[in-house]
N, C-alpha and C. Protein backbone atom coordinates (compact mmCIF):
# COMPACT_ATOMS: atom_id res chain seq x y z
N UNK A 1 10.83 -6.78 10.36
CA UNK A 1 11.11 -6.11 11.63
C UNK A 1 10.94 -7.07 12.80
N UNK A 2 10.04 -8.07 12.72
CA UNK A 2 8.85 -8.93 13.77
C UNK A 2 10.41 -9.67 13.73
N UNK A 3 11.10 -10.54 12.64
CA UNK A 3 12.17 -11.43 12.87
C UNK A 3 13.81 -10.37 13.34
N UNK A 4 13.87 -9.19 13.45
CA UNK A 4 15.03 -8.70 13.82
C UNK A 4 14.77 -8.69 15.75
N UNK A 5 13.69 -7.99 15.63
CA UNK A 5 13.07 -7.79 17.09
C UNK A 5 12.66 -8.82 18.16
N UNK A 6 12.21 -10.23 17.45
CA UNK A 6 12.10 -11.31 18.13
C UNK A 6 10.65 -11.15 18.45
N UNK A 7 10.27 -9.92 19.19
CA UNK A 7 8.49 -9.82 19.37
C UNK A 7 8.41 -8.26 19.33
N UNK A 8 6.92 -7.79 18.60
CA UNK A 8 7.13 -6.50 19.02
C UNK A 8 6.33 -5.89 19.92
N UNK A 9 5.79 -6.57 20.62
CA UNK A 9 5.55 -6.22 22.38
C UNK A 9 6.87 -6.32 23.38
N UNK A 10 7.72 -7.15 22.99
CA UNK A 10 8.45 -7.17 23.69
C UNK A 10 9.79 -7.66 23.15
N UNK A 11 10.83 -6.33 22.43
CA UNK A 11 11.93 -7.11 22.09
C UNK A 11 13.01 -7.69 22.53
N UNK A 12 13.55 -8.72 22.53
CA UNK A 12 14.71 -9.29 22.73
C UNK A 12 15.73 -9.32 22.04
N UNK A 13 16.01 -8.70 21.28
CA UNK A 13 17.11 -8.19 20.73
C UNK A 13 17.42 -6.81 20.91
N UNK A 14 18.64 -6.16 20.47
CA UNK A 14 18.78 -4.59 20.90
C UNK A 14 18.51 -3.66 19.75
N UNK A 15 17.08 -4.48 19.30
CA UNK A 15 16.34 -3.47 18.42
C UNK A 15 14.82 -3.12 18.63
N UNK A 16 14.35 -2.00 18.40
CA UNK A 16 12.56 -1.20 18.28
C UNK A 16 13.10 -0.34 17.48
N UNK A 17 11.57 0.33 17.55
CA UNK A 17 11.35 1.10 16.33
C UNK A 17 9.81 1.42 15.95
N UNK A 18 9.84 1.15 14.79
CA UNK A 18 7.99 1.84 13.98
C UNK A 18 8.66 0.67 12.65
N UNK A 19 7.32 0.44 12.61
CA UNK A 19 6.74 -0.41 10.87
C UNK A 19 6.49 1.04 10.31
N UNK A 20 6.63 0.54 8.94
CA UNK A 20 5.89 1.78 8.34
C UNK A 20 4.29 1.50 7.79
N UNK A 21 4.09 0.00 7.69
CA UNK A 21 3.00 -0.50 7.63
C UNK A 21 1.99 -1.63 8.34
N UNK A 22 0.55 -1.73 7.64
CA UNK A 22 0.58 -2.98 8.66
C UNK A 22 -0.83 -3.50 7.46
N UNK A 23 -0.94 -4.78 7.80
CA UNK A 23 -1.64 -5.56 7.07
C UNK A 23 -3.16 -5.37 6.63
N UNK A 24 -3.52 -4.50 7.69
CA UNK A 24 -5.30 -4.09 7.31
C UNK A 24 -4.95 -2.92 6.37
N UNK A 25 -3.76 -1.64 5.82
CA UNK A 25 -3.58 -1.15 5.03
C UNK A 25 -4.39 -2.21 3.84
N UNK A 26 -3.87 -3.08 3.56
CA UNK A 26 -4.33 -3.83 2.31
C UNK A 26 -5.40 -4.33 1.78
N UNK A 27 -6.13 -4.38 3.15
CA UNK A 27 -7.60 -4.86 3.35
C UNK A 27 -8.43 -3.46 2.95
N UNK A 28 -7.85 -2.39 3.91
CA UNK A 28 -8.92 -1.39 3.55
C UNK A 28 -8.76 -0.48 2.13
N UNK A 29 -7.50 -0.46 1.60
CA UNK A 29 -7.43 -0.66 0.14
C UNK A 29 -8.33 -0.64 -0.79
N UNK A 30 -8.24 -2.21 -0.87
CA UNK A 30 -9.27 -3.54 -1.71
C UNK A 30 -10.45 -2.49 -1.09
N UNK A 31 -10.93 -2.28 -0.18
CA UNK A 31 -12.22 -2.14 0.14
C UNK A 31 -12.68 -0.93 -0.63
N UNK A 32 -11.69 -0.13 -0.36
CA UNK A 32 -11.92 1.83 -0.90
C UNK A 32 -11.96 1.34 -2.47
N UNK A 33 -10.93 0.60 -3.11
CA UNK A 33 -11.10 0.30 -4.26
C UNK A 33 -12.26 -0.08 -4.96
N UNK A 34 -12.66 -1.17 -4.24
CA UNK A 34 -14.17 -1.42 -4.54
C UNK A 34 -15.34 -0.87 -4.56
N UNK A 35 -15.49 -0.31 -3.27
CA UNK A 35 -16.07 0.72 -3.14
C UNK A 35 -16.25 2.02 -4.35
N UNK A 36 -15.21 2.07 -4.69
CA UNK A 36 -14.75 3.85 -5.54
C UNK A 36 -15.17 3.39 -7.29
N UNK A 37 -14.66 1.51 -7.52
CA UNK A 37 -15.38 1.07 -8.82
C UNK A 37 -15.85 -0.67 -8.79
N UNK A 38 -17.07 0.01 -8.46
CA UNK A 38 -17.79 -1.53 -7.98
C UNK A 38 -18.01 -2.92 -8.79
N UNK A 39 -17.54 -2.38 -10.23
CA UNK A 39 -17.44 -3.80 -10.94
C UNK A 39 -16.08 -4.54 -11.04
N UNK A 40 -15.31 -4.01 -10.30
CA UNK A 40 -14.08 -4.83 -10.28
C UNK A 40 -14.30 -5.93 -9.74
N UNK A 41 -13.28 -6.84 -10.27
CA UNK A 41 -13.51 -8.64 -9.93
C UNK A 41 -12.43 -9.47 -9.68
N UNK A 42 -11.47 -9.03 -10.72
CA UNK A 42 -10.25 -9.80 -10.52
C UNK A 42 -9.41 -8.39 -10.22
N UNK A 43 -8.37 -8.48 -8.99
CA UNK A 43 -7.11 -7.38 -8.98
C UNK A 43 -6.10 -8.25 -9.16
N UNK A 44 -4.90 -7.12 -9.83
CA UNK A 44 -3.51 -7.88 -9.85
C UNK A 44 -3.18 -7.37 -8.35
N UNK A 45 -2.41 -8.02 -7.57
CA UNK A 45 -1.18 -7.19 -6.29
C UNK A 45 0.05 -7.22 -6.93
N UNK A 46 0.58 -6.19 -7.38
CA UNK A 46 2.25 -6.08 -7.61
C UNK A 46 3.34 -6.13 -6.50
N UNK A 47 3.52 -6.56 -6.37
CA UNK A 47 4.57 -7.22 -5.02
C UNK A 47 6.08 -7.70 -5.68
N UNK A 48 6.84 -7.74 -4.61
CA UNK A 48 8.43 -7.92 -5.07
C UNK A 48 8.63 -9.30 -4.29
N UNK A 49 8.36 -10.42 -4.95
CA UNK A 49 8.46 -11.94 -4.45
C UNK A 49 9.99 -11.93 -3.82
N UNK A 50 10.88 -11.43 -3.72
CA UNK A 50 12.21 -11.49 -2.96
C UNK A 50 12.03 -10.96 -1.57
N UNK A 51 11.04 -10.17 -1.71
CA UNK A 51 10.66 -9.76 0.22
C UNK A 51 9.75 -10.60 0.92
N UNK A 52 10.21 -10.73 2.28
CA UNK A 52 9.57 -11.63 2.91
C UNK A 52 8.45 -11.00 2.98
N UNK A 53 8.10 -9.91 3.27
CA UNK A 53 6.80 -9.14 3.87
C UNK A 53 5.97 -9.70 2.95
N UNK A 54 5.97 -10.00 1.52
CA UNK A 54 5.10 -10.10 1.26
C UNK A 54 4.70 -11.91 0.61
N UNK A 55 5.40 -12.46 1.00
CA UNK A 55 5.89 -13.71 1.20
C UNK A 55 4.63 -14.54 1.12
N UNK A 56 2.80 -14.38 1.96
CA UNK A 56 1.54 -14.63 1.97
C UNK A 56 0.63 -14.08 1.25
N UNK A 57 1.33 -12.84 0.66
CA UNK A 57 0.72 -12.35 -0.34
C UNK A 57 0.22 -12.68 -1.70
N UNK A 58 -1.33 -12.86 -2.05
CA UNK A 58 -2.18 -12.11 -1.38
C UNK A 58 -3.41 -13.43 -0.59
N UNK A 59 -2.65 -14.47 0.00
CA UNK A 59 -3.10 -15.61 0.70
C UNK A 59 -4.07 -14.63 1.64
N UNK A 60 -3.45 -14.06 2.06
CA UNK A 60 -3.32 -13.33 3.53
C UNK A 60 -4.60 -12.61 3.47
N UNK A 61 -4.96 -12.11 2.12
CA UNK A 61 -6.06 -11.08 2.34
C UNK A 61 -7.46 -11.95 1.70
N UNK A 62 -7.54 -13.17 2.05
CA UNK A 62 -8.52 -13.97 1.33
C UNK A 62 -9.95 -13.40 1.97
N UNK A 63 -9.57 -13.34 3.41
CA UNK A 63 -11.52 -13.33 3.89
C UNK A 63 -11.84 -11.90 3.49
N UNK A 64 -10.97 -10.77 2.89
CA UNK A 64 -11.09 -9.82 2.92
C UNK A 64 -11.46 -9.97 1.48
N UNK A 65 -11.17 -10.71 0.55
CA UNK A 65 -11.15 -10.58 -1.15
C UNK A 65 -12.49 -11.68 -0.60
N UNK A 66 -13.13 -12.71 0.08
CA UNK A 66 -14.40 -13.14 -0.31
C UNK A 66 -15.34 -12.47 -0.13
N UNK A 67 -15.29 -11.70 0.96
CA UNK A 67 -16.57 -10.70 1.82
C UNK A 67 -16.46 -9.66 0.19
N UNK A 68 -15.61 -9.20 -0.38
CA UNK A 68 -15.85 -8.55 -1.33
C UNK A 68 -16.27 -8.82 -2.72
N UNK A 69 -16.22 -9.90 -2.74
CA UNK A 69 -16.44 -10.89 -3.94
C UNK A 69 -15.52 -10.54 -5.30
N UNK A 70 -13.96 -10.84 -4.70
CA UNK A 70 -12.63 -10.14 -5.21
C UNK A 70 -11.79 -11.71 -5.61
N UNK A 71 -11.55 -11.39 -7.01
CA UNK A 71 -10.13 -12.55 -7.10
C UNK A 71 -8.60 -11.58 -7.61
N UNK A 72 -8.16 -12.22 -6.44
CA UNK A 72 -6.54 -11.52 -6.57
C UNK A 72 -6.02 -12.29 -7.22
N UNK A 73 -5.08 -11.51 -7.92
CA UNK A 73 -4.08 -12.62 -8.87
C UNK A 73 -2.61 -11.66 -8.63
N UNK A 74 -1.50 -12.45 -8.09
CA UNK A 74 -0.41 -12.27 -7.77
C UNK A 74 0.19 -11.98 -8.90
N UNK A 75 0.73 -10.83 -8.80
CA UNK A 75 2.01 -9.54 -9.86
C UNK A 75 3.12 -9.94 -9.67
N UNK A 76 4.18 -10.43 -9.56
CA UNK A 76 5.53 -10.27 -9.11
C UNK A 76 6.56 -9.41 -9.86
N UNK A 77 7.48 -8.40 -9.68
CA UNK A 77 8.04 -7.84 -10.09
C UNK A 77 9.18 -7.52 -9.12
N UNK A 78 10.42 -7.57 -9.78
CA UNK A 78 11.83 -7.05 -8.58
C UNK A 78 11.98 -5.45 -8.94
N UNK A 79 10.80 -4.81 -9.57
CA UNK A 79 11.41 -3.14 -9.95
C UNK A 79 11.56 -3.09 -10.96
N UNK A 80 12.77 -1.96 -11.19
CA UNK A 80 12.69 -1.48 -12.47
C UNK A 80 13.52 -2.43 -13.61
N UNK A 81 13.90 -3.30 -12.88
CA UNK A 81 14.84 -4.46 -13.71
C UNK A 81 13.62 -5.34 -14.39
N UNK A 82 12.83 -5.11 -14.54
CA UNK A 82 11.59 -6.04 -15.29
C UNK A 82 9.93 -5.63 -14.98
N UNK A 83 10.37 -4.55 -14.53
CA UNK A 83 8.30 -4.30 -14.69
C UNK A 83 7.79 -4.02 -15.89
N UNK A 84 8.51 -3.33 -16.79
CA UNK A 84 7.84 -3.47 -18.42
C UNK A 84 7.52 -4.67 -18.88
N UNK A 85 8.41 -5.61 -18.71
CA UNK A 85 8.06 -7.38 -19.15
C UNK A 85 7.06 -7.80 -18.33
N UNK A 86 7.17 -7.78 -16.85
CA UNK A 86 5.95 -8.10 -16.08
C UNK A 86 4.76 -7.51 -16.44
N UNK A 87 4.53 -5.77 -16.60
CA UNK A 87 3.24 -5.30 -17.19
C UNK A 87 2.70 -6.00 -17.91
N UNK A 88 3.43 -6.40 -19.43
CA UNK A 88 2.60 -6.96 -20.54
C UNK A 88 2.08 -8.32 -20.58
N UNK A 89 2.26 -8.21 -19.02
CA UNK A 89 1.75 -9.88 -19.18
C UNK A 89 0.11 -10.05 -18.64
N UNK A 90 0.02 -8.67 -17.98
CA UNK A 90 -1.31 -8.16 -17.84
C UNK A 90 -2.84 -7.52 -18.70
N UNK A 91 -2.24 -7.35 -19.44
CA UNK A 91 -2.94 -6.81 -20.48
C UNK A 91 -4.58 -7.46 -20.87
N UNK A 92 -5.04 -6.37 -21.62
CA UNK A 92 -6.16 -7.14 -22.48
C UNK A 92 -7.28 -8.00 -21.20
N UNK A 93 -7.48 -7.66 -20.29
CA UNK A 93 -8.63 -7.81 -19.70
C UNK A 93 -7.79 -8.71 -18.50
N UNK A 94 -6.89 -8.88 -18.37
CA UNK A 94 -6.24 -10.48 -17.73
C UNK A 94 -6.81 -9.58 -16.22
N UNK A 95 -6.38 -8.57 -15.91
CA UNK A 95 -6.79 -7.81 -14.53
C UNK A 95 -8.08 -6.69 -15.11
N UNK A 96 -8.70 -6.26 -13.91
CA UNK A 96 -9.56 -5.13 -14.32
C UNK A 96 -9.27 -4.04 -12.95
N UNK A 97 -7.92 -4.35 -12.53
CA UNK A 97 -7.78 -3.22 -11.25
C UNK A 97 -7.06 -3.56 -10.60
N UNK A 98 -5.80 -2.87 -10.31
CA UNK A 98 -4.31 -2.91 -9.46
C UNK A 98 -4.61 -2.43 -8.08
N UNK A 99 -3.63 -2.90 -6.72
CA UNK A 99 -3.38 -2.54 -5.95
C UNK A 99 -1.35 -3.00 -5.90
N UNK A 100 -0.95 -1.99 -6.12
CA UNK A 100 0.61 -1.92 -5.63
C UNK A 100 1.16 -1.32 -4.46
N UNK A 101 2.22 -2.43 -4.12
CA UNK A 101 2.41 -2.85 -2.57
C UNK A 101 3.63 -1.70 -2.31
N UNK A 102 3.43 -0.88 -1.12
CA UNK A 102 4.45 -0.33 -0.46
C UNK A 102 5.93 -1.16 -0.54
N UNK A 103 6.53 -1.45 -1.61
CA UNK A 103 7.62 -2.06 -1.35
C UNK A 103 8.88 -0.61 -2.13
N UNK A 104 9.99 -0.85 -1.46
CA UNK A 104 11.30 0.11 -2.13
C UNK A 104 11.57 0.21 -3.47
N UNK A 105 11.05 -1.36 -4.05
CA UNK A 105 11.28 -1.28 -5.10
C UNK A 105 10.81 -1.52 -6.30
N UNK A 106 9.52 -0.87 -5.71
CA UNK A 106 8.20 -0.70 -6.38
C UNK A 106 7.12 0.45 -6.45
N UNK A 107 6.71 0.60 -5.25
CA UNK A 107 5.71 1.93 -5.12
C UNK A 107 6.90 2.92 -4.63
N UNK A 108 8.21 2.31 -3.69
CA UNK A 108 9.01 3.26 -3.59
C UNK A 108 10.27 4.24 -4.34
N UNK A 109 10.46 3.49 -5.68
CA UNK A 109 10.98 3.66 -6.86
C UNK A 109 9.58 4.54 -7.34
N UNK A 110 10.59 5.67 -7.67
CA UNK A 110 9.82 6.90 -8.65
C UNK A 110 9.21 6.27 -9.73
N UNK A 111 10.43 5.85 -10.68
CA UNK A 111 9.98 5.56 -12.41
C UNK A 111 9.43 4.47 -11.93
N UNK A 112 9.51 3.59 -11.15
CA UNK A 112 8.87 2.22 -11.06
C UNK A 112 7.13 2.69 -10.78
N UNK A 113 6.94 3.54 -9.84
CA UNK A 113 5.99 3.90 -9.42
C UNK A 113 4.92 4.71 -10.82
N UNK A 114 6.22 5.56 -11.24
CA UNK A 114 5.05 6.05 -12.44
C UNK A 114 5.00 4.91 -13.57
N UNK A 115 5.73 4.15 -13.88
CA UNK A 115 5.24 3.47 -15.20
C UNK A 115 3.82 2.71 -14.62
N UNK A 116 3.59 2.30 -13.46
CA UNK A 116 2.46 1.52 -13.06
C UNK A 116 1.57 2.46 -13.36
N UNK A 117 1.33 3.68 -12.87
CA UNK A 117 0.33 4.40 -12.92
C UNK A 117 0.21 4.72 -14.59
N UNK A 118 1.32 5.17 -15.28
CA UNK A 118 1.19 4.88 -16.47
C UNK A 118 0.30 3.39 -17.33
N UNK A 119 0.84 2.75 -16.81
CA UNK A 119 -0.28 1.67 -17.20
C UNK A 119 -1.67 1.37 -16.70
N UNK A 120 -1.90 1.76 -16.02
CA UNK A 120 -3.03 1.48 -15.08
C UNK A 120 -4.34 2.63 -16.11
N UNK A 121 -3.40 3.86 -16.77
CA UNK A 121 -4.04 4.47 -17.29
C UNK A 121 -4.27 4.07 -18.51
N UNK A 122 -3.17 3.34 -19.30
CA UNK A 122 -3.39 2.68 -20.44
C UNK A 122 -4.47 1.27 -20.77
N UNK A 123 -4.49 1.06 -19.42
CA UNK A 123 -5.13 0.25 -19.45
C UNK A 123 -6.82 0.23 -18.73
N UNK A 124 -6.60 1.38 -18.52
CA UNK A 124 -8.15 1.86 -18.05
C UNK A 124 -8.39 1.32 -16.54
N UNK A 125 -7.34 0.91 -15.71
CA UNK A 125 -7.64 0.16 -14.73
C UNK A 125 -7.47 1.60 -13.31
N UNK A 126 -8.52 0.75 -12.50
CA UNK A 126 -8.82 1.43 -11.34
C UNK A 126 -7.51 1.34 -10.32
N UNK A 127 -6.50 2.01 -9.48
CA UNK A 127 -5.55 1.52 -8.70
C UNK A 127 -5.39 2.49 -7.83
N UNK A 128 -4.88 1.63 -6.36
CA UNK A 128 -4.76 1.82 -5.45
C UNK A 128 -3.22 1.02 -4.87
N UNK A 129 -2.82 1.95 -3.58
CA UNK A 129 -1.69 1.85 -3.13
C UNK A 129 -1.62 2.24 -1.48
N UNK A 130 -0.48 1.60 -0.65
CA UNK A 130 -0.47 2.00 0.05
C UNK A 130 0.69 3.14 0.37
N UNK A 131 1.51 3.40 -0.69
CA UNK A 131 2.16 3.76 -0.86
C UNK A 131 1.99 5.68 -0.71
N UNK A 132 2.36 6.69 0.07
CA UNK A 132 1.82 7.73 0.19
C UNK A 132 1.47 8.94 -0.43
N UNK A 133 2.15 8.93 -1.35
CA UNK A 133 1.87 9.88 -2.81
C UNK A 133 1.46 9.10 -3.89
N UNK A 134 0.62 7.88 -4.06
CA UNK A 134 0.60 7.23 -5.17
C UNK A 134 -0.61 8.19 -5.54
N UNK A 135 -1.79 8.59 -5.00
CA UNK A 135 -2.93 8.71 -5.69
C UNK A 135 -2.34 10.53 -6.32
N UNK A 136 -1.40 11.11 -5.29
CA UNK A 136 -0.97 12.27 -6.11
C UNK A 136 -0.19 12.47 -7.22
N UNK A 137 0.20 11.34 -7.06
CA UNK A 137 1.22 10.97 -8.63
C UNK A 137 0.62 10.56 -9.80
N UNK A 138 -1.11 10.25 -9.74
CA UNK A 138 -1.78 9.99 -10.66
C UNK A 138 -2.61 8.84 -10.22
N UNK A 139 -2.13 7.81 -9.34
CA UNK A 139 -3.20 6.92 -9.20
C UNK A 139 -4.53 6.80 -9.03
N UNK A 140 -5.50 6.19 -8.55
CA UNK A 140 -6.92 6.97 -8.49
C UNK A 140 -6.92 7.36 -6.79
N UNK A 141 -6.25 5.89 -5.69
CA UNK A 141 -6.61 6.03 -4.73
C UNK A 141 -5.01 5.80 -3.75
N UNK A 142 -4.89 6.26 -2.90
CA UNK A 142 -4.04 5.71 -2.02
C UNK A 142 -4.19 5.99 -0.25
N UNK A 143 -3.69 4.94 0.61
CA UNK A 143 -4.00 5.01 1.91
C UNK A 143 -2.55 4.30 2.45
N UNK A 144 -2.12 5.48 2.68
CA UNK A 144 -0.45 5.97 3.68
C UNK A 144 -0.05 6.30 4.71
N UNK A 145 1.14 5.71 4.96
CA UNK A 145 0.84 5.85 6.59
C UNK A 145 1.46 7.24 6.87
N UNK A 146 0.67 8.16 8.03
CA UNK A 146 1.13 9.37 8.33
C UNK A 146 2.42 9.02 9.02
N UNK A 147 3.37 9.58 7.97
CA UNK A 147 5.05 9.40 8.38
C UNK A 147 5.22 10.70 9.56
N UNK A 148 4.58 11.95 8.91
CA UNK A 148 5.03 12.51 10.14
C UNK A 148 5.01 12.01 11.66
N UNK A 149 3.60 11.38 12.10
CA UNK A 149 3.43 10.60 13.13
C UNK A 149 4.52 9.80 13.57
N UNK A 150 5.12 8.81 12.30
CA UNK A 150 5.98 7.87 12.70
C UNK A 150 7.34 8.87 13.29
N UNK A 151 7.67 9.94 12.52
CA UNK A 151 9.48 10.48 12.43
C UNK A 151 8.99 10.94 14.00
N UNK A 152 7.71 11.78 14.31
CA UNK A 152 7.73 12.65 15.95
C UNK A 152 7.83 10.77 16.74
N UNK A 153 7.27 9.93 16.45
CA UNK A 153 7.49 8.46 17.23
C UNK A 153 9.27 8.37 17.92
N UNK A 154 9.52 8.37 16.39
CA UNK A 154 11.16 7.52 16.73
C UNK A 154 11.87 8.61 17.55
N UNK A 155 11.31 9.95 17.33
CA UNK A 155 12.20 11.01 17.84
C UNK A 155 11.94 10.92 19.38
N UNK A 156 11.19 10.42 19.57
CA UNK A 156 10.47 10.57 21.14
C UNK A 156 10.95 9.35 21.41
N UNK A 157 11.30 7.98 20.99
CA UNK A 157 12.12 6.73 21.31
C UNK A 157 14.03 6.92 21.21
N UNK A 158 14.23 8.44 20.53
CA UNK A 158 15.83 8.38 20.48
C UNK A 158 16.30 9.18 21.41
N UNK A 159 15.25 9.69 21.85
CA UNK A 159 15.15 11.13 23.23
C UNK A 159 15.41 10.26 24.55
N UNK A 160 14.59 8.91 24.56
CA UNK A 160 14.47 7.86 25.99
C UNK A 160 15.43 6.80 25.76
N UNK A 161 16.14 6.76 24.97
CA UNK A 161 17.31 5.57 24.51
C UNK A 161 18.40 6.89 24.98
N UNK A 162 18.48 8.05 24.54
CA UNK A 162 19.61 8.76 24.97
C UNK A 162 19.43 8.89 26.32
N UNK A 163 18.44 8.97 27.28
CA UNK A 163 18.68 9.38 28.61
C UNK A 163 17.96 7.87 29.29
N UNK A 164 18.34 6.93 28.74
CA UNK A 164 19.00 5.91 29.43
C UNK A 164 17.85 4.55 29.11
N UNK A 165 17.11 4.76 28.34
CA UNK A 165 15.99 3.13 28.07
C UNK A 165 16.44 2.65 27.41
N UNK A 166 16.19 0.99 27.57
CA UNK A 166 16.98 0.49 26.51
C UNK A 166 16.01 -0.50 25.82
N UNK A 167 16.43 -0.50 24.53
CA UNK A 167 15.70 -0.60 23.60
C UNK A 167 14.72 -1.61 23.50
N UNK A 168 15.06 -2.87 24.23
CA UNK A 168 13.86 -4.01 24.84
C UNK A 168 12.79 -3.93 25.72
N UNK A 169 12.92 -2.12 26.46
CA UNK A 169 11.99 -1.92 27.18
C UNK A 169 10.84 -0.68 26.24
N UNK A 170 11.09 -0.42 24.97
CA UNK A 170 10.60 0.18 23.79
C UNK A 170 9.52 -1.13 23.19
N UNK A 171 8.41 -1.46 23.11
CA UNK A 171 7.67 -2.07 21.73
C UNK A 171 8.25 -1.52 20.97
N UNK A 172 7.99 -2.51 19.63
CA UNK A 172 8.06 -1.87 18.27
C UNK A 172 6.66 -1.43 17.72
N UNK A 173 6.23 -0.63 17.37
CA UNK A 173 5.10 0.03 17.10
C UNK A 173 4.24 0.05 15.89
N UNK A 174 3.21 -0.24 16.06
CA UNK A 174 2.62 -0.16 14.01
C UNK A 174 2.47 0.74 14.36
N UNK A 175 1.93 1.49 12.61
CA UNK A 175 1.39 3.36 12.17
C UNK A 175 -0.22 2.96 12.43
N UNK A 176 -0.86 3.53 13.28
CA UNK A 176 -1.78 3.85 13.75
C UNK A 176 -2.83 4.96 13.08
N UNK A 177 -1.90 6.21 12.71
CA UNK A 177 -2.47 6.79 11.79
C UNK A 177 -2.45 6.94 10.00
N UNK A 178 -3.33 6.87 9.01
CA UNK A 178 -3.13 7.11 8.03
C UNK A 178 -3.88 8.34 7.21
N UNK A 179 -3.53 8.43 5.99
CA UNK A 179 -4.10 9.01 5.15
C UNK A 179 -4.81 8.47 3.85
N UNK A 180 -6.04 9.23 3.72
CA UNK A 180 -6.52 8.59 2.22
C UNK A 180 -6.62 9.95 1.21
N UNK A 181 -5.91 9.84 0.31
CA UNK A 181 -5.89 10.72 -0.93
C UNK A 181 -6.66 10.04 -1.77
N UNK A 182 -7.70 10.90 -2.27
CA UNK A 182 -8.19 10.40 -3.86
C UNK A 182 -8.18 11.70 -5.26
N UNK A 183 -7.78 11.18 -6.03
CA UNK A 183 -7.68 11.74 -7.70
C UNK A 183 -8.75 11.96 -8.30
N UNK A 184 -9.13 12.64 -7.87
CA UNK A 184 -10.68 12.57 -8.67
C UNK A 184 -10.29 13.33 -10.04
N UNK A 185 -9.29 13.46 -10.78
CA UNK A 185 -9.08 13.66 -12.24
C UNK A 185 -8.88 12.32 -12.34
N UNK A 186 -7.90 11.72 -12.05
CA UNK A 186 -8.07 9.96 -12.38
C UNK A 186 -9.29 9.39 -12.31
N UNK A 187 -9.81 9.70 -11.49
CA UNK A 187 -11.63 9.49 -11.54
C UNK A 187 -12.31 9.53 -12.49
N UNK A 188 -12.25 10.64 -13.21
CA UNK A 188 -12.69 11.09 -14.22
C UNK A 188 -12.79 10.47 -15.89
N UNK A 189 -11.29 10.13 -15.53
CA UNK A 189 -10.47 9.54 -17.34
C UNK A 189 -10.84 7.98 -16.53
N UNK A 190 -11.40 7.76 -15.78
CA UNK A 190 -11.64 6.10 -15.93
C UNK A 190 -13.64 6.19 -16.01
N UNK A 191 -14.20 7.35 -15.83
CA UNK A 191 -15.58 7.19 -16.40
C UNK A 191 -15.89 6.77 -14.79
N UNK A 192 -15.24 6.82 -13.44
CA UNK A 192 -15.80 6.64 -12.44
C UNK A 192 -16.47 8.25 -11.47
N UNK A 193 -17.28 7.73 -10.81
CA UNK A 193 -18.20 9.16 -9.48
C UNK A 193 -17.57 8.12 -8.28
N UNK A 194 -16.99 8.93 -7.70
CA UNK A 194 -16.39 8.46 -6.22
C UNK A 194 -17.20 8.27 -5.20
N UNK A 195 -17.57 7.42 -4.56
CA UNK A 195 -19.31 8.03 -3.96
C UNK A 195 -18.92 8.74 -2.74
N UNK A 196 -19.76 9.51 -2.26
CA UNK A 196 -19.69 10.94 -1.08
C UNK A 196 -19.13 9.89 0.00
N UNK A 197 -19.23 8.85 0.47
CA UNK A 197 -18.88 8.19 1.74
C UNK A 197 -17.21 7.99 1.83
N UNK A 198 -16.50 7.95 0.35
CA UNK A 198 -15.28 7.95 0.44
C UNK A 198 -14.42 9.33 0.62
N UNK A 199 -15.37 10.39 -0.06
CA UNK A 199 -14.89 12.04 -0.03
C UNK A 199 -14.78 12.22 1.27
N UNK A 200 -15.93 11.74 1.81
CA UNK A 200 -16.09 11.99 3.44
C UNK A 200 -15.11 11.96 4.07
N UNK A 201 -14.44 10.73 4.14
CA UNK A 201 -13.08 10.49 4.75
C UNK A 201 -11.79 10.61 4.34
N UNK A 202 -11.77 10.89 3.05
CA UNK A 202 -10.66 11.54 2.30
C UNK A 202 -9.78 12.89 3.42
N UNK A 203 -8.28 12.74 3.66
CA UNK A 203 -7.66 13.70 4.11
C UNK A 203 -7.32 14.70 2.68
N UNK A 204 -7.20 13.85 1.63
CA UNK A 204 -7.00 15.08 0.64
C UNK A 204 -7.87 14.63 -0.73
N UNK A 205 -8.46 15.81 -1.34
CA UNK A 205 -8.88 15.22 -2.61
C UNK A 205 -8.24 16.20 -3.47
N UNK A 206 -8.00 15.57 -5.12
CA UNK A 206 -7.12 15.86 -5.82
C UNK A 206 -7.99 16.17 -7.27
N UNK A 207 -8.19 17.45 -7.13
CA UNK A 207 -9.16 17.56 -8.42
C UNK A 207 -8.83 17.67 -9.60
């Protein structure tokens, strides 16, 4: 979005808008993750190496994986054209806990989305997403950005573009608000207790 827009305080091109995400999503993740199963050590990130977004990934989240005492190990997958081959390359202890990346063609692909969670269960692993129905689709945890927030955003930016702003005098906007869903049946079949500080802030729990 940052390279269509030129800046998103201030665009120079005749584009704004809303992200649907933003980079501490990933941080606070890892954190809830950890938090929710504290012997995790190594995570995979499943990411789609053809998108730029995730291009630093998971460089990017280092001071956040030391303060936690976390080793990430980079997933790559283009979707459903090879995530079964990519899965098995995980196996057998290589990860002990997923985080999969809000990408289209990954957490945003249905079957793509459930075979992960499918594995994650096969494999006894703890996972998290930023993706917004992941933890209702089975995952253990997920933290999403409240879309409704974003759709009343753009609607209130297509309301001031129709009666006359133009679009360089619009920022482009991160999601400000999110949601955290947790599974506490996924909880369960992994032998984890969620501790009360994460229920606390949970917008939905999933029994």
């Amino acid at each position: 979005m940052e390279q269509l827009a030129g800046s998103f305080a201030k665009p120079v091109a005749n584009v704004t808008g809303f992200t649907l995400s933003v980079e501490s999503q990933d941080e606070k993740c890892l954190q809830l993750l950890k938090e929710a199963a504290p012997d995790l050590s190594r995570v995979g990130v499943l990411l789609n190496p053809d998108s730029p977004i995730w291009h630093d990934t998971p460089i990017a989240l280092n001071a956040a994986t030391e303060q936690l005492g976390l080793v990430l190990i980079r997933v790559e997958s283009r979707g459903a054209v090879d995530i079964d081959r990519t899965l098995s390359h995980y196996t057998n202890g290589t990860v002990d806990g997923l985080l999969l990346e809000d990408d289209s063609t990954l957490a945003g692909d249905s079957s793509v989305r459930a075979r992960v969670i499918e594995f994650a269960r096969e494999q006894h692993l703890p996972s998290a997403s930023t993706y917004a129905t992941y933890a209702q689709d089975g995952g253990l945890l997920s933290l999403g950005t409240d879309i409704g927030s974003i759709f009343r955003g753009a609607a209130e930016y297509v309301h001031r573009i129709v009666h006359g702003a133009r679009p360089s005098e619009l920022p482009v906007q991160r999601p400000t608000k999110f949601k955290l869903v947790v599974n506490l049946k996924t909880a369960r079949d992994l032998g984890l207790t969620i501790p009360p500080s994460i229920l606390a802030r949970a917008d939905e729990v999933i029994e």
